[in-house]
PDB file of N, CA and C in Angstrom:
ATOM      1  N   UNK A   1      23.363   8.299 -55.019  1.00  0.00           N
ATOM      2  CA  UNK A   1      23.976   7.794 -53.818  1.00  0.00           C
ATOM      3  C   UNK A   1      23.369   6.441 -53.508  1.00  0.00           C
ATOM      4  N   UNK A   2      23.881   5.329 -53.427  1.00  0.00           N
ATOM      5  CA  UNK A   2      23.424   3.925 -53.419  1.00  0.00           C
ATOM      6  C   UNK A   2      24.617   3.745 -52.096  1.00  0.00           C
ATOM      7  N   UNK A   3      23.916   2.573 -51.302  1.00  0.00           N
ATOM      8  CA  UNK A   3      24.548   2.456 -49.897  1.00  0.00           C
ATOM      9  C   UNK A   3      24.735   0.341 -50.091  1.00  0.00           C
ATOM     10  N   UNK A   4      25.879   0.417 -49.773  1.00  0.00           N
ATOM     11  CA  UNK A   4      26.124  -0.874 -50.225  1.00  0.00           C
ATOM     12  C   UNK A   4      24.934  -1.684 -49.418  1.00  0.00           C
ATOM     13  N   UNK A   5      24.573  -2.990 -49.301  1.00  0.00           N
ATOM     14  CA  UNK A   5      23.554  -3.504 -48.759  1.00  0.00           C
ATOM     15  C   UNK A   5      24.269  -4.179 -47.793  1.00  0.00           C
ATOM     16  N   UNK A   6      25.801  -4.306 -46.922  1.00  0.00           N
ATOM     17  CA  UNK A   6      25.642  -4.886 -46.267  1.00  0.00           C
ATOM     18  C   UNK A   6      25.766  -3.590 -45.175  1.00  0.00           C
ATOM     19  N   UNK A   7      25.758  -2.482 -45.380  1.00  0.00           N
ATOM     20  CA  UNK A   7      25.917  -1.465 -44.419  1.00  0.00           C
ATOM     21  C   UNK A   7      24.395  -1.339 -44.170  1.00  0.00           C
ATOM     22  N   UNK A   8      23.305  -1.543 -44.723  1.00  0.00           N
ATOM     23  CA  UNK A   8      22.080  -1.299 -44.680  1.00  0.00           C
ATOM     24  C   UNK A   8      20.759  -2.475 -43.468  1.00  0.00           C
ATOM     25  N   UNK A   9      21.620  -3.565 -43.981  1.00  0.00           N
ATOM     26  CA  UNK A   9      21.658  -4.338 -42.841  1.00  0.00           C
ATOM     27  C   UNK A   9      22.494  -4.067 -41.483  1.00  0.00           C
ATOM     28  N   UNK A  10      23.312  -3.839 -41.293  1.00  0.00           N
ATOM     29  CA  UNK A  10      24.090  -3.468 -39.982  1.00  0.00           C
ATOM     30  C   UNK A  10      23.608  -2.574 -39.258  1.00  0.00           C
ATOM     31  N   UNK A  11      22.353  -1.620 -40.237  1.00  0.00           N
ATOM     32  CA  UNK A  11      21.708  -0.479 -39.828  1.00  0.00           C
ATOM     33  C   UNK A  11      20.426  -1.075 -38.755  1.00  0.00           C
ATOM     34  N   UNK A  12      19.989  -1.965 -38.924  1.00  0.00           N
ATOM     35  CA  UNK A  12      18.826  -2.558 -38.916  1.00  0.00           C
ATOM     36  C   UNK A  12      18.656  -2.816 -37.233  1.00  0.00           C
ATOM     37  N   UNK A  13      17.122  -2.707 -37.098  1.00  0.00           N
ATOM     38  CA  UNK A  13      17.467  -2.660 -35.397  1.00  0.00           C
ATOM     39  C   UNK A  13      17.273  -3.620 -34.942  1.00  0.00           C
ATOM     40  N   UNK A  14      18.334  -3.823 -33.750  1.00  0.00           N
ATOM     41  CA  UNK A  14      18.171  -5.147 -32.928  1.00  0.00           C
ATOM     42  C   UNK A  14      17.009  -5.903 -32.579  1.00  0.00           C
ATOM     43  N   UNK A  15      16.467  -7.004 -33.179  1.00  0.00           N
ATOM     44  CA  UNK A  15      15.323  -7.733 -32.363  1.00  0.00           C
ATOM     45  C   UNK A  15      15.068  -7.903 -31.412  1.00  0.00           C
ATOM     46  N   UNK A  16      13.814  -6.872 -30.757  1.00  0.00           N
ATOM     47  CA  UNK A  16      13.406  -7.205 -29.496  1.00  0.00           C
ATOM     48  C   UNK A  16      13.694  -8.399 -28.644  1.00  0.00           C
ATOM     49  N   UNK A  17      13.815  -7.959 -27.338  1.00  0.00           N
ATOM     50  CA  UNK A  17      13.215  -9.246 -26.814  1.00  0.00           C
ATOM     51  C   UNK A  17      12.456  -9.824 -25.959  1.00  0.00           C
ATOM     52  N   UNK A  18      11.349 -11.119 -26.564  1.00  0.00           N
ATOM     53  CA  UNK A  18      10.443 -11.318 -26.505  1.00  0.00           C
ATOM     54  C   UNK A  18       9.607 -11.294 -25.340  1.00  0.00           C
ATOM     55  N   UNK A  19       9.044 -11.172 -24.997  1.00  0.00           N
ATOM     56  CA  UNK A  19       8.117 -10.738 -23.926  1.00  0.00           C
ATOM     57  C   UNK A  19       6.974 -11.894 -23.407  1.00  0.00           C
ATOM     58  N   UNK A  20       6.840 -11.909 -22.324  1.00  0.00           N
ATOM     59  CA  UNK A  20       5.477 -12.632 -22.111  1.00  0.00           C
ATOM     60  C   UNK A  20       4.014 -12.083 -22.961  1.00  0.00           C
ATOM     61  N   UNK A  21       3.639 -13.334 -23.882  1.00  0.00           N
ATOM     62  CA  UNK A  21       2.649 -12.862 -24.608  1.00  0.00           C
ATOM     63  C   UNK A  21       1.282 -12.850 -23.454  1.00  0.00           C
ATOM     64  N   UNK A  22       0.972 -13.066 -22.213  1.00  0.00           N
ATOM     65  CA  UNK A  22       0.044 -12.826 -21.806  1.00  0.00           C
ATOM     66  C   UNK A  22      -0.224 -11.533 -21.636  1.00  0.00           C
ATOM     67  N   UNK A  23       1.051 -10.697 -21.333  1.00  0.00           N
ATOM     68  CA  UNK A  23       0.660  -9.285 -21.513  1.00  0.00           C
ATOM     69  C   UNK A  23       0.313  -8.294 -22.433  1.00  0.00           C
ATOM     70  N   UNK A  24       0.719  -9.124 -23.831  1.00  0.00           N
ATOM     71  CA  UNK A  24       0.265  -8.478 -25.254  1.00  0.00           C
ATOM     72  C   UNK A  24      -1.464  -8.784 -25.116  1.00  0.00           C
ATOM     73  N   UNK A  25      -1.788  -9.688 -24.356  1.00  0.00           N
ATOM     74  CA  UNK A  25      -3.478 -10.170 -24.607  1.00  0.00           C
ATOM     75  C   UNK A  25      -3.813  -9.591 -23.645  1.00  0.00           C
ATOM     76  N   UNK A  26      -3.544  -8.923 -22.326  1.00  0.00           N
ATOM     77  CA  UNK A  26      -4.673  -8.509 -21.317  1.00  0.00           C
ATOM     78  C   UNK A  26      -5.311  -7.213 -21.546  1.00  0.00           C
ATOM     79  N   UNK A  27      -4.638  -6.550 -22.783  1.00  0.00           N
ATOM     80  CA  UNK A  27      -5.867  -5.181 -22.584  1.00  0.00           C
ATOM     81  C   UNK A  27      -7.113  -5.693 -23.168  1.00  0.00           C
ATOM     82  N   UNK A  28      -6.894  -6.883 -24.203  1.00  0.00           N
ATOM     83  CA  UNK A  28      -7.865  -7.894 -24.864  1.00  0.00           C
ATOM     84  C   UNK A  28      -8.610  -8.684 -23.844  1.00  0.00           C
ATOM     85  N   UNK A  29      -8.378  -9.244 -23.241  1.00  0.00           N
ATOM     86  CA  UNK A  29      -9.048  -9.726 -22.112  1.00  0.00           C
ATOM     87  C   UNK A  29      -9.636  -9.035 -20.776  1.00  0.00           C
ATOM     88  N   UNK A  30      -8.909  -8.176 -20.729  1.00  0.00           N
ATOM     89  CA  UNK A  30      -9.773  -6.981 -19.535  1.00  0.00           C
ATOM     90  C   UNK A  30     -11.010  -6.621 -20.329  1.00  0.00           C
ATOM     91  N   UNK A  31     -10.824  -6.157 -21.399  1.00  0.00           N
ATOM     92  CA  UNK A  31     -12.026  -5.551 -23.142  1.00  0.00           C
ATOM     93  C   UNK A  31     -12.986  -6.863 -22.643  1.00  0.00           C
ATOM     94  N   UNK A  32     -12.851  -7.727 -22.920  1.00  0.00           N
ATOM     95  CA  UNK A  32     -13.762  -8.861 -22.955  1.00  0.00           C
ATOM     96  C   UNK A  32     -14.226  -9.051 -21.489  1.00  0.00           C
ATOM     97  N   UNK A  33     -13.478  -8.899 -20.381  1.00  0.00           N
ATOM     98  CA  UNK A  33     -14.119  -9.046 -18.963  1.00  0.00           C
ATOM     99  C   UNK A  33     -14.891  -8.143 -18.941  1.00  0.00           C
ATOM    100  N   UNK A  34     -14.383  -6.977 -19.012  1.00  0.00           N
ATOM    101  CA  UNK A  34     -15.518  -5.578 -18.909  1.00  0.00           C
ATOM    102  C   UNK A  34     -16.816  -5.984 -19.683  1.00  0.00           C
ATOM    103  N   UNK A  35     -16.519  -6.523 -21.493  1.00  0.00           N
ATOM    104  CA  UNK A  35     -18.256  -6.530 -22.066  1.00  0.00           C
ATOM    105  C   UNK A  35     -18.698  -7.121 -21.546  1.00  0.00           C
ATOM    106  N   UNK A  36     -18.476  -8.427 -20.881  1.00  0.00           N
ATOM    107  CA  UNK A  36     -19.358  -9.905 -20.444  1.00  0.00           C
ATOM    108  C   UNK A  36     -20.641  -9.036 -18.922  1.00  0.00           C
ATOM    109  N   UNK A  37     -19.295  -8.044 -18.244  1.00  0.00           N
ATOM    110  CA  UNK A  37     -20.302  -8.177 -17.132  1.00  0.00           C
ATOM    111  C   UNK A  37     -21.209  -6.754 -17.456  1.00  0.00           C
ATOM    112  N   UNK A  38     -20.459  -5.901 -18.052  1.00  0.00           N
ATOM    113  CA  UNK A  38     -21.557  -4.562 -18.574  1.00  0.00           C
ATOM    114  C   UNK A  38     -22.817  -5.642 -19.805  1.00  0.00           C
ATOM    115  N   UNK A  39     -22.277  -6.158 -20.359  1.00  0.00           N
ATOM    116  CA  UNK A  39     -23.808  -6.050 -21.456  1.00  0.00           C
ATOM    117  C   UNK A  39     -24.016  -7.501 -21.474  1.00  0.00           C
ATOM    118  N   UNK A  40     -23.592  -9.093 -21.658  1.00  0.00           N
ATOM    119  CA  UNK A  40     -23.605  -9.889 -21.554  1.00  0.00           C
ATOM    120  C   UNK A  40     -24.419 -10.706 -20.461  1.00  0.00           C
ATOM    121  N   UNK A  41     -23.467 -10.607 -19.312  1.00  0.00           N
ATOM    122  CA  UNK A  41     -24.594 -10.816 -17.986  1.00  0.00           C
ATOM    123  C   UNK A  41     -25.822 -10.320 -17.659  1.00  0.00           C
ATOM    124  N   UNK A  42     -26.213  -8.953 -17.677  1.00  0.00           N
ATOM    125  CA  UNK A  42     -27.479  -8.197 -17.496  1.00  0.00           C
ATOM    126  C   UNK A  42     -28.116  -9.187 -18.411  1.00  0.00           C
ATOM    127  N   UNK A  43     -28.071  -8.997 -19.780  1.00  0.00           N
ATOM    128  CA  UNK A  43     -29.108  -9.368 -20.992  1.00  0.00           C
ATOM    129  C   UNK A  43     -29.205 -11.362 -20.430  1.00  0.00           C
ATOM    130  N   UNK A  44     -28.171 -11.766 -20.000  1.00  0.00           N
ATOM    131  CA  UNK A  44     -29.083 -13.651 -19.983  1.00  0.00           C
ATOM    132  C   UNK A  44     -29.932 -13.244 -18.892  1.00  0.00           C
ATOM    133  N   UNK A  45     -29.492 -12.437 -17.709  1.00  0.00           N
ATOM    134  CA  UNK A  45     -30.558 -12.267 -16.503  1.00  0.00           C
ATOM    135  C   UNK A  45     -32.086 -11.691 -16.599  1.00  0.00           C
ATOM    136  N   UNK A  46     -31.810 -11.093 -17.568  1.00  0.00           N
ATOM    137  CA  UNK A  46     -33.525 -10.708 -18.208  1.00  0.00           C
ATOM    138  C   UNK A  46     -33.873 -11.172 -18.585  1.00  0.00           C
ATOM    139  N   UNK A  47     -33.478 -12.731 -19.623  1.00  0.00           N
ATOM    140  CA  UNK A  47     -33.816 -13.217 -20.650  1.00  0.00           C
ATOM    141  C   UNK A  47     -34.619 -14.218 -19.250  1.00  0.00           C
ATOM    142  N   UNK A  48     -33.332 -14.659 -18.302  1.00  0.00           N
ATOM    143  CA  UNK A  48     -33.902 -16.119 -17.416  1.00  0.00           C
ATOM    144  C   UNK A  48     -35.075 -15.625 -16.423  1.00  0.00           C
ATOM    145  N   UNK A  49     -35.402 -13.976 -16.251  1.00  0.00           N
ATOM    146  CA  UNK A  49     -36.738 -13.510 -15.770  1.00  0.00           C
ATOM    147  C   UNK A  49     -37.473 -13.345 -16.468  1.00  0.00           C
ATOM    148  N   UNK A  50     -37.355 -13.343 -17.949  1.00  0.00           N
ATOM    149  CA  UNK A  50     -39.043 -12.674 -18.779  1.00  0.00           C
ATOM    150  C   UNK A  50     -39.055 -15.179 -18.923  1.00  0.00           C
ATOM    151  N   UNK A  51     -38.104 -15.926 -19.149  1.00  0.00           N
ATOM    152  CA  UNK A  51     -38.212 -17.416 -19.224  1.00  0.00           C
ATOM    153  C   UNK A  51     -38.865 -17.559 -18.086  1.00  0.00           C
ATOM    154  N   UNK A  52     -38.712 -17.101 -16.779  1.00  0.00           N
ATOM    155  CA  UNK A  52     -39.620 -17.727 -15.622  1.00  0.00           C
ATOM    156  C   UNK A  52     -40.932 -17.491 -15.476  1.00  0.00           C
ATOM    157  N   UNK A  53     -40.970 -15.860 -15.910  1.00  0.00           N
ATOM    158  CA  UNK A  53     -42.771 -14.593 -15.941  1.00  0.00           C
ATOM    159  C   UNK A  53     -43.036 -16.011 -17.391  1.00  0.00           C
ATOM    160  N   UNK A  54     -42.634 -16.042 -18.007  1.00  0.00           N
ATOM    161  CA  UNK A  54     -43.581 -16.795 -19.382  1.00  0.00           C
ATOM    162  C   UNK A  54     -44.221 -18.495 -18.882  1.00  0.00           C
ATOM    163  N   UNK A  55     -43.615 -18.915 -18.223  1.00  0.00           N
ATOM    164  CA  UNK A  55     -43.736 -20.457 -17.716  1.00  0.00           C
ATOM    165  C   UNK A  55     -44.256 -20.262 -16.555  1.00  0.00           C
ATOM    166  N   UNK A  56     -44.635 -19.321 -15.874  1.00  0.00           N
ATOM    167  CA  UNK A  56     -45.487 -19.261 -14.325  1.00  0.00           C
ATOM    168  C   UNK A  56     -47.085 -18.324 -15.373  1.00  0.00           C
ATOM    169  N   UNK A  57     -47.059 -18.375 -16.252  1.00  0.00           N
ATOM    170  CA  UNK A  57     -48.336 -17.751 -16.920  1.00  0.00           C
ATOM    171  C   UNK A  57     -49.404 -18.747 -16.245  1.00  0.00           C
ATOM    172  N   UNK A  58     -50.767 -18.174 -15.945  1.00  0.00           N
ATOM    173  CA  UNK A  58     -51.499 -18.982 -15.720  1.00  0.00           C
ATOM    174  C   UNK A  58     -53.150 -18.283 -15.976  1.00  0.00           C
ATOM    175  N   UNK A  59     -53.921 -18.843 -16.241  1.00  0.00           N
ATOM    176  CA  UNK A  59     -55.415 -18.354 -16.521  1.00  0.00           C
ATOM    177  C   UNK A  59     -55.654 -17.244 -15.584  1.00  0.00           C
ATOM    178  N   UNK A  60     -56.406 -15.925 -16.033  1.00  0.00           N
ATOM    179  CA  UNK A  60     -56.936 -15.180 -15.186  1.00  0.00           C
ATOM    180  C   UNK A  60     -55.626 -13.729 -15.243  1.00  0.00           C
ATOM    181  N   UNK A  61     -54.328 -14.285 -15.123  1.00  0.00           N
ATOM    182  CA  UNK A  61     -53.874 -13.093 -15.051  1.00  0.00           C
ATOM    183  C   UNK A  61     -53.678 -12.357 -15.923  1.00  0.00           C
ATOM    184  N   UNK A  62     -53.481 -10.694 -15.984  1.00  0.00           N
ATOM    185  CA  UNK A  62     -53.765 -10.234 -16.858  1.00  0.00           C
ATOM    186  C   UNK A  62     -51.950  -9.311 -17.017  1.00  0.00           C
ATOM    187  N   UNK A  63     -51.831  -9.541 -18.702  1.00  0.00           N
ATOM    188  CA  UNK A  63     -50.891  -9.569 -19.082  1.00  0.00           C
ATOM    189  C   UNK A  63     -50.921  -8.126 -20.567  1.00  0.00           C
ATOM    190  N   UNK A  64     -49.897  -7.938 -20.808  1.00  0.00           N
ATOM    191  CA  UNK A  64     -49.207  -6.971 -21.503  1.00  0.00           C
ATOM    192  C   UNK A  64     -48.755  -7.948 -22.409  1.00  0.00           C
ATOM    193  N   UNK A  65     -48.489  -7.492 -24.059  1.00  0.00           N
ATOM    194  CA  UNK A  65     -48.009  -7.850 -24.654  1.00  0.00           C
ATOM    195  C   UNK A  65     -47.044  -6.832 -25.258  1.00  0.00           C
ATOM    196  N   UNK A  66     -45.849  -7.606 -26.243  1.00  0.00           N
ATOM    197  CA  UNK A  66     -44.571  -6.338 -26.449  1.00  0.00           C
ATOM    198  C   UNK A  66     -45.408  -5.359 -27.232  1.00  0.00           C
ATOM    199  N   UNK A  67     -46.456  -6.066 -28.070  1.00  0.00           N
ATOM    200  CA  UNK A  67     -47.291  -4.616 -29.086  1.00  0.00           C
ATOM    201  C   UNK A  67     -48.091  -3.740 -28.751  1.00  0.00           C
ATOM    202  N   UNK A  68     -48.277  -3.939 -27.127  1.00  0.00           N
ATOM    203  CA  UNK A  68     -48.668  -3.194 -26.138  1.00  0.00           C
ATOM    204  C   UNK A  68     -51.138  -3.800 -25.893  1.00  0.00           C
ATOM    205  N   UNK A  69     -50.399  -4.670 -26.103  1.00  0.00           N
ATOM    206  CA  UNK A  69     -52.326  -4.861 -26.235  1.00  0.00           C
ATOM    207  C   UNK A  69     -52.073  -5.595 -24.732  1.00  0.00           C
ATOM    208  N   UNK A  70     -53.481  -5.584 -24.252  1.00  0.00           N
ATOM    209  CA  UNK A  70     -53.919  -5.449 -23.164  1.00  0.00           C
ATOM    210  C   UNK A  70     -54.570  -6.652 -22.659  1.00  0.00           C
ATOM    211  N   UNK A  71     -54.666  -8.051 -21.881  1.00  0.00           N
ATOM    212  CA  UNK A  71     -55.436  -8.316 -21.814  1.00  0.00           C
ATOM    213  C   UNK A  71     -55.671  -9.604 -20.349  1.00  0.00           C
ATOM    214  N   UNK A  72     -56.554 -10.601 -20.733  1.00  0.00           N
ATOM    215  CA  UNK A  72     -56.799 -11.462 -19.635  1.00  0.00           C
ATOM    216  C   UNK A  72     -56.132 -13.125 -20.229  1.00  0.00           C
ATOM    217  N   UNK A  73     -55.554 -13.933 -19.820  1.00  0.00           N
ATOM    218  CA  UNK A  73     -55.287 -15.105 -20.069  1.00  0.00           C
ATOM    219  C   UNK A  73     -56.259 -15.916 -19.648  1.00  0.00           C
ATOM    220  N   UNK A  74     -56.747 -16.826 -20.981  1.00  0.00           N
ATOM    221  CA  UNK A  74     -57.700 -17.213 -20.423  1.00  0.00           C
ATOM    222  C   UNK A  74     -57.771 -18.751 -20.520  1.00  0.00           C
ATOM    223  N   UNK A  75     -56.670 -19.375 -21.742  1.00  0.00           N
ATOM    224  CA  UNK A  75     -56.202 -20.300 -21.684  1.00  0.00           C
ATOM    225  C   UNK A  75     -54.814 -20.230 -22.273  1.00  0.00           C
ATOM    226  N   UNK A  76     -54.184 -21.404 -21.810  1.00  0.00           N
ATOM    227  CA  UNK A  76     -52.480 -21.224 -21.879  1.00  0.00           C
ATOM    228  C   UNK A  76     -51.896 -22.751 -22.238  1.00  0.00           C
ATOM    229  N   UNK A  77     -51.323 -22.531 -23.889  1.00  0.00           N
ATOM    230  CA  UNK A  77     -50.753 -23.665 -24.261  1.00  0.00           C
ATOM    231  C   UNK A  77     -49.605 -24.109 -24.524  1.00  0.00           C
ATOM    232  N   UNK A  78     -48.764 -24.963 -25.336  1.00  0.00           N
ATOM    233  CA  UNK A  78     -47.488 -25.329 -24.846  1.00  0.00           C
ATOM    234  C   UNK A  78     -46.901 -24.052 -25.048  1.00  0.00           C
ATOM    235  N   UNK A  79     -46.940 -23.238 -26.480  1.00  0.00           N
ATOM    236  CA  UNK A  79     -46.154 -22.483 -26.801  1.00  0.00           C
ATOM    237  C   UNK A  79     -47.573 -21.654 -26.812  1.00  0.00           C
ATOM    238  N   UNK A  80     -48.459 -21.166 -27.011  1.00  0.00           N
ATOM    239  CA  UNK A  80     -49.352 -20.224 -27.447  1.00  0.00           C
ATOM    240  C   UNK A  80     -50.735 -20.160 -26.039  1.00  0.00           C
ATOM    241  N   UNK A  81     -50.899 -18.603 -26.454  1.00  0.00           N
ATOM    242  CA  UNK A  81     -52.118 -18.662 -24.931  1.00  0.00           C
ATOM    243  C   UNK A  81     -52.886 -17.773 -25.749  1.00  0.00           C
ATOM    244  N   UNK A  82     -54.065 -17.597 -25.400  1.00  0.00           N
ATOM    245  CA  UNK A  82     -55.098 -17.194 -25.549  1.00  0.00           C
ATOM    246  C   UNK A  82     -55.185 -15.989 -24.400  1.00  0.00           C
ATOM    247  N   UNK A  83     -55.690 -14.766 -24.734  1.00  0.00           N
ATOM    248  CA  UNK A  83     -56.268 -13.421 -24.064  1.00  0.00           C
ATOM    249  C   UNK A  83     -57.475 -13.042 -24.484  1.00  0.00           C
ATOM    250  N   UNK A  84     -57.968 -12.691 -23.539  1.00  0.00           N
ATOM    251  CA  UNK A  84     -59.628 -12.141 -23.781  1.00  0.00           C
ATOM    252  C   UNK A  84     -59.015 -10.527 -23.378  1.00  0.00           C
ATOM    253  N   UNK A  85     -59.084  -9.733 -24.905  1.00  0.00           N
ATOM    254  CA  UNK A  85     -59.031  -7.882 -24.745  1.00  0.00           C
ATOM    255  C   UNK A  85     -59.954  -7.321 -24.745  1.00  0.00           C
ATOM    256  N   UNK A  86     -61.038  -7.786 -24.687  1.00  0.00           N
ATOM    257  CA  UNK A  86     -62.620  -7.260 -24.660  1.00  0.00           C
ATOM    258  C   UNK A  86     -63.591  -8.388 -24.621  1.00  0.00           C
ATOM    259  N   UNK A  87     -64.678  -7.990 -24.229  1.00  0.00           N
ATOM    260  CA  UNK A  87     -65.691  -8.907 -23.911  1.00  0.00           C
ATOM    261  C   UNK A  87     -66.239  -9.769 -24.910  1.00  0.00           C
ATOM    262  N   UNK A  88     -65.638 -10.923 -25.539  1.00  0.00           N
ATOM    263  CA  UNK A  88     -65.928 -12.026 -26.258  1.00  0.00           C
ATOM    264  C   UNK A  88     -65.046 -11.545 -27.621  1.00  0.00           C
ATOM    265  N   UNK A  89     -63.826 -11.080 -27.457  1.00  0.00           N
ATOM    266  CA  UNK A  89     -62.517 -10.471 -28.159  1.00  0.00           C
ATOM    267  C   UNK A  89     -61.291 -11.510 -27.676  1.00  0.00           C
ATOM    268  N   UNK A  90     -61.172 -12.486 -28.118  1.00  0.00           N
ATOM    269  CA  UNK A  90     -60.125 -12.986 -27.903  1.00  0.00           C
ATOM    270  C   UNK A  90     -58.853 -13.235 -28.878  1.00  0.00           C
ATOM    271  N   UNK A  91     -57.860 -13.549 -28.556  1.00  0.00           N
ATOM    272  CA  UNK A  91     -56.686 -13.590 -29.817  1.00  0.00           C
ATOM    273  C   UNK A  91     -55.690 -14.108 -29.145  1.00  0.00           C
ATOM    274  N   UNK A  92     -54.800 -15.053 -30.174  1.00  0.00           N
ATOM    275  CA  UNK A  92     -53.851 -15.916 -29.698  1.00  0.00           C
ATOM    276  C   UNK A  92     -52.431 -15.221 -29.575  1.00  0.00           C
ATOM    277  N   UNK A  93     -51.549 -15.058 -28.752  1.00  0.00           N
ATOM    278  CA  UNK A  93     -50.372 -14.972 -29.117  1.00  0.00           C
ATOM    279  C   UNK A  93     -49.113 -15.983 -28.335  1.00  0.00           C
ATOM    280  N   UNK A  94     -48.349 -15.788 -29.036  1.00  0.00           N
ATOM    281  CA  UNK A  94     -46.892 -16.552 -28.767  1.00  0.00           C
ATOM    282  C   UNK A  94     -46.779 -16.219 -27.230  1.00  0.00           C
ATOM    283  N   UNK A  95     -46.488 -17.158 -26.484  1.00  0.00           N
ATOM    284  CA  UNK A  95     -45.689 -16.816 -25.267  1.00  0.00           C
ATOM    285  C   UNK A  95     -44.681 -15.815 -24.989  1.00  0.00           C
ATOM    286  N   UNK A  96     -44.034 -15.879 -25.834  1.00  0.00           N
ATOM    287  CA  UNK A  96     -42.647 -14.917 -25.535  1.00  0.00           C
ATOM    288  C   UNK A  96     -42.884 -13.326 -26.241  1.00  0.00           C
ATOM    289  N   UNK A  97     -43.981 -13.242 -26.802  1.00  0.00           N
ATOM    290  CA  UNK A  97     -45.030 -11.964 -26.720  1.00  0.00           C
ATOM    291  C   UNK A  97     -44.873 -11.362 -25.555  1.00  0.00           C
ATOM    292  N   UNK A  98     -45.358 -12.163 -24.815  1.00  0.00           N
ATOM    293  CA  UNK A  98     -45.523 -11.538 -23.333  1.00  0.00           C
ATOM    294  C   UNK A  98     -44.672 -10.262 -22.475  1.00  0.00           C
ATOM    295  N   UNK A  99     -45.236  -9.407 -22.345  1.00  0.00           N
ATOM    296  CA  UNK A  99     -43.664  -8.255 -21.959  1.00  0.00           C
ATOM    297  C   UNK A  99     -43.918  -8.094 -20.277  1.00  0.00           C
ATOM    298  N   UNK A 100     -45.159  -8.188 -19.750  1.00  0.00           N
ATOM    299  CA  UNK A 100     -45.500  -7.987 -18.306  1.00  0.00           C
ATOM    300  C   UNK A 100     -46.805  -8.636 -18.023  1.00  0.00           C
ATOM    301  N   UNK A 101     -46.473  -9.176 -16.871  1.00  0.00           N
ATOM    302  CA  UNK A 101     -47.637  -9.699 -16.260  1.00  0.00           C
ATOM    303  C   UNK A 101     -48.178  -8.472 -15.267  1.00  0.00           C
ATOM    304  N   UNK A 102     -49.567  -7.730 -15.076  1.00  0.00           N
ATOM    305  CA  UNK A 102     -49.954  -6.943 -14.725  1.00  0.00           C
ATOM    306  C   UNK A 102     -50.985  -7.469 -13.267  1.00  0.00           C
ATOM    307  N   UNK A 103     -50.605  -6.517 -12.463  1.00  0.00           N
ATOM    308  CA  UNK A 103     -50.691  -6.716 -10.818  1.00  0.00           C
ATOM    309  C   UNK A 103     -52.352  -7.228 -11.242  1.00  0.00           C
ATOM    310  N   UNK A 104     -53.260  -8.020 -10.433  1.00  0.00           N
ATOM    311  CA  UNK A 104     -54.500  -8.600 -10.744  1.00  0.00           C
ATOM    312  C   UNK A 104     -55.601  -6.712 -10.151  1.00  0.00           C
ATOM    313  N   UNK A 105     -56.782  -6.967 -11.593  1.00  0.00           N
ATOM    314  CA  UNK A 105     -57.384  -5.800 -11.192  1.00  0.00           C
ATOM    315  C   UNK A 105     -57.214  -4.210 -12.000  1.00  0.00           C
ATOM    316  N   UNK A 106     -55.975  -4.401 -12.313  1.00  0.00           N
ATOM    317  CA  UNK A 106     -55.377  -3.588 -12.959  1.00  0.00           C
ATOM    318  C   UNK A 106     -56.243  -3.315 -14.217  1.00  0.00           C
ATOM    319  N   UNK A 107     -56.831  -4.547 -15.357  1.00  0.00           N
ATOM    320  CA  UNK A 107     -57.684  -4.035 -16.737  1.00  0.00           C
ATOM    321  C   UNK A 107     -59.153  -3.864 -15.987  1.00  0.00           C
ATOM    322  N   UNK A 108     -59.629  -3.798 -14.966  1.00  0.00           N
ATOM    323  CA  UNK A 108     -60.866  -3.491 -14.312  1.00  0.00           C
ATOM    324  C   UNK A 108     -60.900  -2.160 -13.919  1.00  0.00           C
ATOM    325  N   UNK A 109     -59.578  -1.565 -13.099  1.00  0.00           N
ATOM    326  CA  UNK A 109     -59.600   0.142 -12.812  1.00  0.00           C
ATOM    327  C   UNK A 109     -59.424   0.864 -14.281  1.00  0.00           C
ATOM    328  N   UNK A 110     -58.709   0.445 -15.014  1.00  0.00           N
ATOM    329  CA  UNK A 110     -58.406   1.446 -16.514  1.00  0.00           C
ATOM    330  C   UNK A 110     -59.809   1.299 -17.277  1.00  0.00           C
TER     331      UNK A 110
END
């Protein structure tokens, strides 16, 4: 059974018609509004508070690092500071090491 080809075309369904493409894009763009303010926004706002805690560093306070070591700032350079973790124990790390600056007093009670 073979169907002539111009009956096969005649079969064929009418071409839509066309639509405003802004509405083909907004479940795409709602998707993208939703990630920006769930995961996007939070993460620069932490980034521009651990950027302010790293640039207000100053001698004396005593700081946390992400590898969890413990200690006193004792000098602080462009990019690198110095901690004293024990008594004549000192060691350099990166600024952005830094995970918390710890209330003053705090490595004296522990």
């Amino acid at each position: 059974m073979s169907l002539p080809m111009s009956l096969v075309i005649a079969q064929a369904a009418p071409a839509a018609a066309p639509g405003n493409p802004l509405f083909s894009f907004l479940p795409l763009i709602a998707l993208f509004v939703i990630f920006y303010f769930l995961m996007i926004r939070p993460q620069m706002k932490r980034q521009k508070e651990h950027r302010n805690m790293v640039s207000a560093l100053a001698k004396g306070d005593e700081v946390v690092s992400n590898g969890g070591i413990a200690g006193r700032v004792e000098e602080v350079g462009e990019s690198f500071l110095t901690i004293e973790i024990a008594p004549n124990v000192r060691i350099k790390l990166q600024k952005g090491a830094i995970s918390q600056v710890l209330p003053k007093g705090t490595l004296k009670s522990s």
